[in-house]
N, C-alpha and C. Protein backbone atom coordinates (compact mmCIF):
# COMPACT_ATOMS: atom_id res chain seq x y z
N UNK A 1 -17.99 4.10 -11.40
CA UNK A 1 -17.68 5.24 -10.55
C UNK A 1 -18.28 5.03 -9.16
N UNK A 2 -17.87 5.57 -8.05
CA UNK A 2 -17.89 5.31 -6.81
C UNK A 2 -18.81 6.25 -6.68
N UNK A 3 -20.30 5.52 -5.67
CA UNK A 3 -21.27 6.59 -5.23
C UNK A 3 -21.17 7.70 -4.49
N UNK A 4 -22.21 8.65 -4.15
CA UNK A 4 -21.93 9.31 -3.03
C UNK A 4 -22.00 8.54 -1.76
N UNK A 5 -21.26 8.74 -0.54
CA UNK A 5 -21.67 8.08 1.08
C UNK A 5 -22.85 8.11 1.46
N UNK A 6 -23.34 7.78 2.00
CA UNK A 6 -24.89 7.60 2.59
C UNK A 6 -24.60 8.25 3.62
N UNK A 7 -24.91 8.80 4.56
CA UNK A 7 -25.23 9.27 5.88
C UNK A 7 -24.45 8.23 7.17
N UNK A 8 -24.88 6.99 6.64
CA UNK A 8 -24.52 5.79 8.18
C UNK A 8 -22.80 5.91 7.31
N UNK A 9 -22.40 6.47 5.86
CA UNK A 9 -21.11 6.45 5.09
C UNK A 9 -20.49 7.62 5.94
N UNK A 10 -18.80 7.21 6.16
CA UNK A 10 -18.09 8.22 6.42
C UNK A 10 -16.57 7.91 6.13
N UNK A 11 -16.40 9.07 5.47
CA UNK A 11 -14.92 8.82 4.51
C UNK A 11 -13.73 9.04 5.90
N UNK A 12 -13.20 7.48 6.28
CA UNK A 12 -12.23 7.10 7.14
C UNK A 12 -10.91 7.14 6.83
N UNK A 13 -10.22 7.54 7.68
CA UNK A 13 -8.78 8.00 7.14
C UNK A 13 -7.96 6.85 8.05
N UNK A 14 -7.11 6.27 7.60
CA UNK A 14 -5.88 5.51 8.23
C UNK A 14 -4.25 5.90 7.72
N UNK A 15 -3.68 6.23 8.67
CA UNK A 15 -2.43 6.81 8.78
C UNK A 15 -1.25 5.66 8.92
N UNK A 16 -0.28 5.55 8.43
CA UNK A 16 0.89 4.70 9.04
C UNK A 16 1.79 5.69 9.61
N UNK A 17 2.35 4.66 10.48
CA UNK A 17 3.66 5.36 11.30
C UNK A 17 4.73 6.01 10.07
N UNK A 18 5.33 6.84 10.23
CA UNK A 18 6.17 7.47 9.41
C UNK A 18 7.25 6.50 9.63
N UNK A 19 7.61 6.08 8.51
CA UNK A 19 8.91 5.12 7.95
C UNK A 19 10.19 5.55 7.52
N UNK A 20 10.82 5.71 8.00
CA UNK A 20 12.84 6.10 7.60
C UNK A 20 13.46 5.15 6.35
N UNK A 21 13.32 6.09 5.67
CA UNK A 21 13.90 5.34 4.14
C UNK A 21 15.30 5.91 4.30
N UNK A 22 16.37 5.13 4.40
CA UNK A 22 17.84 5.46 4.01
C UNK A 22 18.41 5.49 2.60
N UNK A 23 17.86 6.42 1.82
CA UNK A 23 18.04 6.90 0.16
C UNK A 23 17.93 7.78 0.18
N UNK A 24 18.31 8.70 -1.24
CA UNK A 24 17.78 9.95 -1.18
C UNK A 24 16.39 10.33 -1.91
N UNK A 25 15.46 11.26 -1.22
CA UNK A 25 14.51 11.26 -1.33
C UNK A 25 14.24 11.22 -3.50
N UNK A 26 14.97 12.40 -3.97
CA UNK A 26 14.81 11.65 -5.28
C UNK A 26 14.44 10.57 -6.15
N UNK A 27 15.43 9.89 -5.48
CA UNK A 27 15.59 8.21 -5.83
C UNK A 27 14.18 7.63 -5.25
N UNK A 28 14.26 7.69 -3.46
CA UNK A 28 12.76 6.95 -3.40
C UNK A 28 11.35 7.15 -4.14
N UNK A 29 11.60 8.88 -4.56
CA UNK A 29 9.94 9.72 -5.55
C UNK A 29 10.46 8.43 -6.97
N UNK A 30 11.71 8.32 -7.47
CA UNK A 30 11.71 8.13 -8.78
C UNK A 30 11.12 6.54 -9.26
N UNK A 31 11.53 6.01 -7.96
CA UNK A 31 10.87 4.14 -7.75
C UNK A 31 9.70 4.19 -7.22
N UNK A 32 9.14 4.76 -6.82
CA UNK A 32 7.72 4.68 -6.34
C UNK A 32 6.77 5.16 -7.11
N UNK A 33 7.41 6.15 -8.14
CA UNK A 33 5.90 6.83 -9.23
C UNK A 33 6.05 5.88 -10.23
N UNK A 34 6.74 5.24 -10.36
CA UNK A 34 6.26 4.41 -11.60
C UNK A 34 6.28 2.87 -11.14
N UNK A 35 5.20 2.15 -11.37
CA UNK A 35 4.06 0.95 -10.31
C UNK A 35 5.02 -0.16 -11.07
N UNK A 36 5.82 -0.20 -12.46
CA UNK A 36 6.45 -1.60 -12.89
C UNK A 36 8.01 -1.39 -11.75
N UNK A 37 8.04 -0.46 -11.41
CA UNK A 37 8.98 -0.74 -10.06
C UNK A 37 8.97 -1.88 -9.18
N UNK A 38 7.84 -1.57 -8.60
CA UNK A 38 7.13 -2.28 -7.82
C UNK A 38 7.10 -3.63 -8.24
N UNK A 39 7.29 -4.49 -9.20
CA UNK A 39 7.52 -5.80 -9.57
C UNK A 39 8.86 -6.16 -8.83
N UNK A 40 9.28 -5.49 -8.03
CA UNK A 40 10.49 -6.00 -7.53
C UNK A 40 10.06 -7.00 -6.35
N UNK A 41 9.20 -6.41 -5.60
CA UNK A 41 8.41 -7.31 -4.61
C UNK A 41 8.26 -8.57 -5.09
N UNK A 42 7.22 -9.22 -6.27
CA UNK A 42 7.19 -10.38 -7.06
C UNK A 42 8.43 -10.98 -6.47
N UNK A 43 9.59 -10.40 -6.93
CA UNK A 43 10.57 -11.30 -7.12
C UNK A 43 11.54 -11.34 -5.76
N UNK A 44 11.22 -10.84 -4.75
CA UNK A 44 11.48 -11.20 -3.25
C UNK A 44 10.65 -12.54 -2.55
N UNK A 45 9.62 -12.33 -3.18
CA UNK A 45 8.71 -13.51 -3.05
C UNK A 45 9.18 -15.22 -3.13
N UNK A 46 10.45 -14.99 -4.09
CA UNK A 46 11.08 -16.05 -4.42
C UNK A 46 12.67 -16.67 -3.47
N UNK A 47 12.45 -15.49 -3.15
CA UNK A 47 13.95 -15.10 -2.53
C UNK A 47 13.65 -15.62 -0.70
N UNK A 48 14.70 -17.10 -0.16
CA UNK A 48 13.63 -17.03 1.25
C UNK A 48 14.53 -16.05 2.00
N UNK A 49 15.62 -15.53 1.91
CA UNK A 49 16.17 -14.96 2.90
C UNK A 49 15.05 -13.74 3.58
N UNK A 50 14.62 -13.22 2.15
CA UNK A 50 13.50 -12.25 2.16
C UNK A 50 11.93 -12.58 2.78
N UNK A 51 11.94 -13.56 2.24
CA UNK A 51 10.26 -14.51 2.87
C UNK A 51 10.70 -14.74 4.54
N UNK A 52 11.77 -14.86 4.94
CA UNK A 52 12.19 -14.98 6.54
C UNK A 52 11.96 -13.63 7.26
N UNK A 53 12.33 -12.46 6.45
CA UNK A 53 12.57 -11.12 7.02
C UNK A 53 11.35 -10.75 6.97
N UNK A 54 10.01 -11.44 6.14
CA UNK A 54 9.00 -11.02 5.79
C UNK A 54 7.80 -11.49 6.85
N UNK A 55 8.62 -12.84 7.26
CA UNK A 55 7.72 -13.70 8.48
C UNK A 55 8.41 -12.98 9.76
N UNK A 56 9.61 -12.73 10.53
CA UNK A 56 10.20 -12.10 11.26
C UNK A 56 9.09 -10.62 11.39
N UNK A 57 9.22 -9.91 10.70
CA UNK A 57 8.33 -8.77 10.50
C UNK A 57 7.21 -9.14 11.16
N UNK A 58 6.15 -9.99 10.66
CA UNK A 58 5.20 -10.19 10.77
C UNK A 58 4.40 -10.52 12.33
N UNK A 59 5.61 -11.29 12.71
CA UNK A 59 5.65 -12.56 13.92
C UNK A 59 4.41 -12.97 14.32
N UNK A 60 3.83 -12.86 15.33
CA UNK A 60 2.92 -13.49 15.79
C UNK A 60 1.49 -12.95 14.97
N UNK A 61 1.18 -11.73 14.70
CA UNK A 61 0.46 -10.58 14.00
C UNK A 61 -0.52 -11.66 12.91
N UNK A 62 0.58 -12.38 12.26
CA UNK A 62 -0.23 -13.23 11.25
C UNK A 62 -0.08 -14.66 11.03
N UNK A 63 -0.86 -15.31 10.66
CA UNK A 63 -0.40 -16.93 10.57
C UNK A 63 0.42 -17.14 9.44
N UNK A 64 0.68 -18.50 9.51
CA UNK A 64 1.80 -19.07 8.48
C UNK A 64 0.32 -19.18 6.91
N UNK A 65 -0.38 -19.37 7.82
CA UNK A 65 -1.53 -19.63 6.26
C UNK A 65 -2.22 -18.62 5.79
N UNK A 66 -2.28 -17.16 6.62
CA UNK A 66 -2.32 -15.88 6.60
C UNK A 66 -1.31 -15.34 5.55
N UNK A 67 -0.03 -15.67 5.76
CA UNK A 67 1.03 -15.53 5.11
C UNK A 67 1.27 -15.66 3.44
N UNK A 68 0.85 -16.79 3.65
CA UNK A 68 1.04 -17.67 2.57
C UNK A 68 0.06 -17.05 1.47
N UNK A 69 -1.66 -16.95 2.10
CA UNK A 69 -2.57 -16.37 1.00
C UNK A 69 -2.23 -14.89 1.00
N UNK A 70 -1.60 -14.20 1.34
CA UNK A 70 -1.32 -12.84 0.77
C UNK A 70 -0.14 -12.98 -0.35
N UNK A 71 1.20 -14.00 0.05
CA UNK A 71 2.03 -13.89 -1.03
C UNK A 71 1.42 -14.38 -2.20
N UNK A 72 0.22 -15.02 -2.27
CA UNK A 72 -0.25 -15.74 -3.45
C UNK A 72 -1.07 -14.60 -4.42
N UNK A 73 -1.42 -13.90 -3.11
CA UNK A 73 -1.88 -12.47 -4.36
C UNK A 73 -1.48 -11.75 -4.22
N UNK A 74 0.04 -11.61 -3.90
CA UNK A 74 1.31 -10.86 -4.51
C UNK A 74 1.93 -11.23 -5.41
N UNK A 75 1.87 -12.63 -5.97
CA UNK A 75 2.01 -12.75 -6.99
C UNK A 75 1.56 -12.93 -8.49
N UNK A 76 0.22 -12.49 -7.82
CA UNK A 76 -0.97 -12.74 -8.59
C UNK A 76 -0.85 -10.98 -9.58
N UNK A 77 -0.45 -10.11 -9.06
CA UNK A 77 -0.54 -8.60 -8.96
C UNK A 77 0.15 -8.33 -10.53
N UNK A 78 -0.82 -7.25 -11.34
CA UNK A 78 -0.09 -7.18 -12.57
C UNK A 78 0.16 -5.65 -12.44
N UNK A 79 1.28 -4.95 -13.16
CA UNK A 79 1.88 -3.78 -12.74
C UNK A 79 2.02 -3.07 -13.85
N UNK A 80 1.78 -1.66 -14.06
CA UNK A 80 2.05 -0.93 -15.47
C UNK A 80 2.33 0.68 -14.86
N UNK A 81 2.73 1.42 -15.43
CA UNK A 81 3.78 2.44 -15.00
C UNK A 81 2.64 3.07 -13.88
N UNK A 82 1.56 2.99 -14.14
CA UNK A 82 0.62 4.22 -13.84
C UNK A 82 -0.55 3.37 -12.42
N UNK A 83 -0.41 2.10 -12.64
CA UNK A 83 -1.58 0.97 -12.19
C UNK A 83 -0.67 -0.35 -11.64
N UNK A 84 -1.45 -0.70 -10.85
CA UNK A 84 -1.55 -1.89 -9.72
C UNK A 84 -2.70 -2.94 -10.14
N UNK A 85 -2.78 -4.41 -10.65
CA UNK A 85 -3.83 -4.72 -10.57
C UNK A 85 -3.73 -5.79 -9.74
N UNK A 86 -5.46 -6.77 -9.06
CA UNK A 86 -5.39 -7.96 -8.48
C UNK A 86 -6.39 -8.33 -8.71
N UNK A 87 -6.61 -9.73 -8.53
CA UNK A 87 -8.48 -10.07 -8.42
C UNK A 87 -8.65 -10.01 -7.28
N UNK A 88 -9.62 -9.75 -7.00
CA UNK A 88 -10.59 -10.02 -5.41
C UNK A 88 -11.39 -10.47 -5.58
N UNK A 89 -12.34 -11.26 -4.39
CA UNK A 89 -13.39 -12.25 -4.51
C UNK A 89 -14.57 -11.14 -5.32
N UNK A 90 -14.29 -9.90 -6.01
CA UNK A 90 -15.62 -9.00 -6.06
C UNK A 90 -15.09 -8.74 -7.95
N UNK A 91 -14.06 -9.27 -8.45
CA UNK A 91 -13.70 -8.79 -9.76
C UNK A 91 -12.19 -8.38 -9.66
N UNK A 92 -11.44 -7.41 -10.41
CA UNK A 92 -10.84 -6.88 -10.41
C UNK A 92 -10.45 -5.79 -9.82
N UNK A 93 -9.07 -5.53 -9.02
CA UNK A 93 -9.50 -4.23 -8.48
C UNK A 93 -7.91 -3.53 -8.95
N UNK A 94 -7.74 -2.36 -8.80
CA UNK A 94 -6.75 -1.59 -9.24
C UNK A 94 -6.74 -0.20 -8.66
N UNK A 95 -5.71 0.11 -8.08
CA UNK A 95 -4.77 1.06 -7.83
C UNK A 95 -4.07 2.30 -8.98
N UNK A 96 -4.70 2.99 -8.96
CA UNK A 96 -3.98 4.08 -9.97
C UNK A 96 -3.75 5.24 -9.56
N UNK A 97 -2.15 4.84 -10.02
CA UNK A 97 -1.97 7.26 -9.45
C UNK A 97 -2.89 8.20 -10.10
N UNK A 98 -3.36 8.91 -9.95
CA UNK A 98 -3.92 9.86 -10.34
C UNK A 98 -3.37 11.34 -10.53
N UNK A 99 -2.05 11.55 -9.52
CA UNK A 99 -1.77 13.10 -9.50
C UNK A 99 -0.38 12.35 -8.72
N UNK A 100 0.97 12.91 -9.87
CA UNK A 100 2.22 12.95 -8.50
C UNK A 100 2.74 14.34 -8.87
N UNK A 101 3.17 14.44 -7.59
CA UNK A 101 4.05 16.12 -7.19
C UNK A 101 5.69 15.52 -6.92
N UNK A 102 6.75 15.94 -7.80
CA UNK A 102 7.76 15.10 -7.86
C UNK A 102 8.04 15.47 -6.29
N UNK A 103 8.79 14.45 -5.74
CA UNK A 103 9.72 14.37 -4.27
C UNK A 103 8.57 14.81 -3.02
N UNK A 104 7.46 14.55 -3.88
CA UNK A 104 6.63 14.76 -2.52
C UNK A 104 5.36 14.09 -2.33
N UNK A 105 4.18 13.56 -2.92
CA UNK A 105 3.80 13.26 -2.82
C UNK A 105 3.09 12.22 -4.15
N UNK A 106 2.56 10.77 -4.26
CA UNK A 106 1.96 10.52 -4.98
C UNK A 106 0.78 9.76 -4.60
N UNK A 107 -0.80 10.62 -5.42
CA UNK A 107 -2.10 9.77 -4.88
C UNK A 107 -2.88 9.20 -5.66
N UNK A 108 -3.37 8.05 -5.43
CA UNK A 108 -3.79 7.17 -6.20
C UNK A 108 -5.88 7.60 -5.26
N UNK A 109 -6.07 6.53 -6.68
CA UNK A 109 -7.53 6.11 -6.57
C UNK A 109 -7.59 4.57 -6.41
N UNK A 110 -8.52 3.83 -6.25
CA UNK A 110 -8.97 2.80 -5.88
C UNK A 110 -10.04 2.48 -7.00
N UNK A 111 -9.92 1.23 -8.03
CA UNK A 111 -10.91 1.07 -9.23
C UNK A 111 -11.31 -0.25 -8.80
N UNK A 112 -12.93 -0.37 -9.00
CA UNK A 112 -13.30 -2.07 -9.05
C UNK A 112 -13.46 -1.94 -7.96
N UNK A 113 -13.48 -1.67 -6.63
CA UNK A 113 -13.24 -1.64 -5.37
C UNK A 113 -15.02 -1.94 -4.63
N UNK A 114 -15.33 -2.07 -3.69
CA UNK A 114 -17.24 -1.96 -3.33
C UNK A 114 -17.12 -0.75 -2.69
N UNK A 115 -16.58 -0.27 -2.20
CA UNK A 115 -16.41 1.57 -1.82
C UNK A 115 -15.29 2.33 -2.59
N UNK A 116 -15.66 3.41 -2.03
CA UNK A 116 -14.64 4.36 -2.83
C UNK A 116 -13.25 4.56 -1.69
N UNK A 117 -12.47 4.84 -2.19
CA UNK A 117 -11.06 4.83 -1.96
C UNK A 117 -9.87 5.27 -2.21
N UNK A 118 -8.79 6.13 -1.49
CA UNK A 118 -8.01 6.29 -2.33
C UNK A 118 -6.78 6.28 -1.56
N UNK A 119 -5.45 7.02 -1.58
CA UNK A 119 -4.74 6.58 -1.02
C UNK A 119 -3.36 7.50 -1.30
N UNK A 120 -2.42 7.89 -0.87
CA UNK A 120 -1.52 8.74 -0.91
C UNK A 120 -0.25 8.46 -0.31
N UNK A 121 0.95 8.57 -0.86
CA UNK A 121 2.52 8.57 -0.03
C UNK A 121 2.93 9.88 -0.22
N UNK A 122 3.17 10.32 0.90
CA UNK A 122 4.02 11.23 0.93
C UNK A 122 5.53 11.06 1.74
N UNK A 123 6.35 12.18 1.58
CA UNK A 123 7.45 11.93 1.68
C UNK A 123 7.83 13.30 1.76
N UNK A 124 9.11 13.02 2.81
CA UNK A 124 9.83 14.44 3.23
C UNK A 124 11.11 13.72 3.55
N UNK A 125 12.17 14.75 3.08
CA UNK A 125 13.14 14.73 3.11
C UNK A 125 13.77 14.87 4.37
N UNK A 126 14.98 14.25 5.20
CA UNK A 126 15.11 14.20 6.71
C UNK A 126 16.99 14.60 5.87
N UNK A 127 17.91 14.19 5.49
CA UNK A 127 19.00 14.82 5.28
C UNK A 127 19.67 14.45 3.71
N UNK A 128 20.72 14.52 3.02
CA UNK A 128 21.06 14.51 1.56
C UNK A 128 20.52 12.76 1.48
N UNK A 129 20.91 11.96 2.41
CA UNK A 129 20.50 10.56 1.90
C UNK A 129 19.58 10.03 3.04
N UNK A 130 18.32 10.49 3.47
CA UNK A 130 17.56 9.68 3.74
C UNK A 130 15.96 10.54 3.89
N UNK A 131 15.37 9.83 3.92
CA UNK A 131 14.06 10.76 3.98
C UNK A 131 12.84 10.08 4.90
N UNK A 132 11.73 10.58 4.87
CA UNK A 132 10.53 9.80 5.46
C UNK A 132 9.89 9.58 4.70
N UNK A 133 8.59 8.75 5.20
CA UNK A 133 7.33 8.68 4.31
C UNK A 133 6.29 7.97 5.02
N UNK A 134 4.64 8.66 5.13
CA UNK A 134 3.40 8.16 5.34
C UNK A 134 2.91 7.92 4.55
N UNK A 135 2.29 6.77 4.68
CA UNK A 135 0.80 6.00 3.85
C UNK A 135 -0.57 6.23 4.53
N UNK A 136 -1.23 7.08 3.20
CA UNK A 136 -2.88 7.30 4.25
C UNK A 136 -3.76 6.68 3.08
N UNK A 137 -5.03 5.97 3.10
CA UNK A 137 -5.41 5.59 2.64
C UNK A 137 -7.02 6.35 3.44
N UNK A 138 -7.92 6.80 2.72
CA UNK A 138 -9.45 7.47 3.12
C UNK A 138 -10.47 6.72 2.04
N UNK A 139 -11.63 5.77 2.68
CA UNK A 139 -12.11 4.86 2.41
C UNK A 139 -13.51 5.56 2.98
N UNK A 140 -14.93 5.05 1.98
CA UNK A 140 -16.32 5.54 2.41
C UNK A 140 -16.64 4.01 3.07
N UNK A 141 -16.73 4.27 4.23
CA UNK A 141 -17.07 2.65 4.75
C UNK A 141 -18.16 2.98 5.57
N UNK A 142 -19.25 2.48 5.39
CA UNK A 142 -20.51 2.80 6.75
C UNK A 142 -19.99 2.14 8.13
N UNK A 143 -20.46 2.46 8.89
CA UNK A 143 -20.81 2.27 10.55
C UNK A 143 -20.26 0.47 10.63
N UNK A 144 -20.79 -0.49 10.13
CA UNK A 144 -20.86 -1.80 10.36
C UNK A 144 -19.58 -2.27 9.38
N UNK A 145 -19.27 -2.10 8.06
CA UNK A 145 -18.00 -2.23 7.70
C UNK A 145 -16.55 -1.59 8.64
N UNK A 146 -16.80 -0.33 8.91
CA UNK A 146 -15.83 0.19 9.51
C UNK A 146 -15.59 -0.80 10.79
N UNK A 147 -16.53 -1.73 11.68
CA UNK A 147 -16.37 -1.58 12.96
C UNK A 147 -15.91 -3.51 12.87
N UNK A 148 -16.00 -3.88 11.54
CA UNK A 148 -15.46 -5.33 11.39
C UNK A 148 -14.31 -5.05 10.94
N UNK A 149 -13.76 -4.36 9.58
CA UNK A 149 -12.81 -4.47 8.82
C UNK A 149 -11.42 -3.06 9.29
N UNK A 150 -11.78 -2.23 10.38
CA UNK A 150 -11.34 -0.99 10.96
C UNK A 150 -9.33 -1.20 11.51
N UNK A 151 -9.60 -2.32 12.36
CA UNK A 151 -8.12 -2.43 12.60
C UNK A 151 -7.69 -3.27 11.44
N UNK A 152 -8.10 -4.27 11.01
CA UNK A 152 -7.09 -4.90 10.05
C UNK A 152 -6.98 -4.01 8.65
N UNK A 153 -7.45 -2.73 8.36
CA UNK A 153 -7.31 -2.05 7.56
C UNK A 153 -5.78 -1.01 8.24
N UNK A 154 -5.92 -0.74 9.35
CA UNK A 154 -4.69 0.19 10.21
C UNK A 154 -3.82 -0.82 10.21
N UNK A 155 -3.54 -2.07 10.37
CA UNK A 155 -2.74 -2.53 9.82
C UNK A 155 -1.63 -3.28 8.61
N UNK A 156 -2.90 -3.08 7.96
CA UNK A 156 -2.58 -3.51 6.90
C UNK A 156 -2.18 -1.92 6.34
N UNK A 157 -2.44 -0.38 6.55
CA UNK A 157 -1.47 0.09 5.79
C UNK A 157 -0.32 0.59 6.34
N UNK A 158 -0.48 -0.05 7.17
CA UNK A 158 1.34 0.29 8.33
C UNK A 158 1.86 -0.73 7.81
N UNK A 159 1.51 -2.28 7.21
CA UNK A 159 2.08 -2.78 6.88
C UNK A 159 2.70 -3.17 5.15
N UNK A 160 2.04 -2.46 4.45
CA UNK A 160 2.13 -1.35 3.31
C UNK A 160 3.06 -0.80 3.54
N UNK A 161 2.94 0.37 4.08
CA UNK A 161 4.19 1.28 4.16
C UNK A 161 5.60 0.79 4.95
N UNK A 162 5.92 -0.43 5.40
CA UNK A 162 6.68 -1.09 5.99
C UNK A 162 7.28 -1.89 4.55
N UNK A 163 6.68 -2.32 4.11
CA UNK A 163 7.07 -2.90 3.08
C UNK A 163 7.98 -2.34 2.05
N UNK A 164 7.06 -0.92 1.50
CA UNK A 164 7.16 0.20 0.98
C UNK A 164 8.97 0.76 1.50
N UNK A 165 9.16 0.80 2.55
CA UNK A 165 9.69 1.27 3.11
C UNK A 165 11.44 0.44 3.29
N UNK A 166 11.36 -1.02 3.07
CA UNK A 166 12.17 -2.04 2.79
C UNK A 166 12.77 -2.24 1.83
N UNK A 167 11.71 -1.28 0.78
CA UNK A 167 12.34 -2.24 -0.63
C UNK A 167 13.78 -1.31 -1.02
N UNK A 168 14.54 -2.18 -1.68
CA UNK A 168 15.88 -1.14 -2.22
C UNK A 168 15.79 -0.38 -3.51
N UNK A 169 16.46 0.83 -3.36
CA UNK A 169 16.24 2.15 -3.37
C UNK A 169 17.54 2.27 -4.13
């Protein structure tokens, strides 16, 4: 279980840009609450038309060897209706919903993790077939973590929810 923050601790919030999903919001709540969905990614991984659209995306932002070690623990990632898992250099870590509200929101916790963590999509409906959706993720990070790991965390969940936001629906 995740401690309390310390004082120099302060629970940090990172927002992504709101993302235009062209589906209907239904459909996007119905693929996103359940995490063996999400094995669809895995198998884009294989696919280069997709690995092109994935480097295109990316462009200058990340290296080719940057690249490369994230798809390796995207494919590393094991998936069950409820959970996300991966190794990290610290053990195991995992992603679990904890609470979904159909067509609107679903929030997870952060397990195995060295801080506490958690993380939320929400989603609003924009007309019969398309909708939005933010990724916030609120992390206990002290003063000196926050001020190394701060932007590549804001990007990394804009680039989450970009992803999120790609897959078909």
């Amino acid at each position: 279980m995740a401690q309390r923050p310390s004082k120099l601790e302060v629970m940090t919030e990172y927002k992504s840009e709101v993302k235009k999903i062209y589906a209907p919001i239904g459909r996007v709540y119905e693929r996103l609450a359940d995490l063996n969905n999400l094995a669809v990614i895995q198998q884009g991984l294989d696919n280069p038309e997709a690995m092109e659209r994935i480097k295109q995306q990316a462009g200058d932002k990340v290296s080719s060897e940057q690249l490369e070690q994230v798809v390796e623990k995207l494919r590393s990632l094991q998936f069950d209706t409820d959970s996300v898992s991966g190794q990290t250099p610290v053990g195991t870590a995992t992603l679990r919903i904890i609470e979904r509200e159909p067509e609107k929101t679903i929030k997870f916790v952060a397990e195995g993790m060295p801080v506490a963590a958690n993380m939320w999509i929400q989603l609003l409906p924009q007309s019969e077939n398309e909708c939005a959706m933010r990724l916030t993720v609120k992390a206990d990070l002290n003063f000196f973590i926050r001020q190394m790991v701060g932007k590549k965390l804001e990007q990394g969940v804009d680039g989450l929810a970009q992803m999120l936001a790609s897959l078909p629906y």
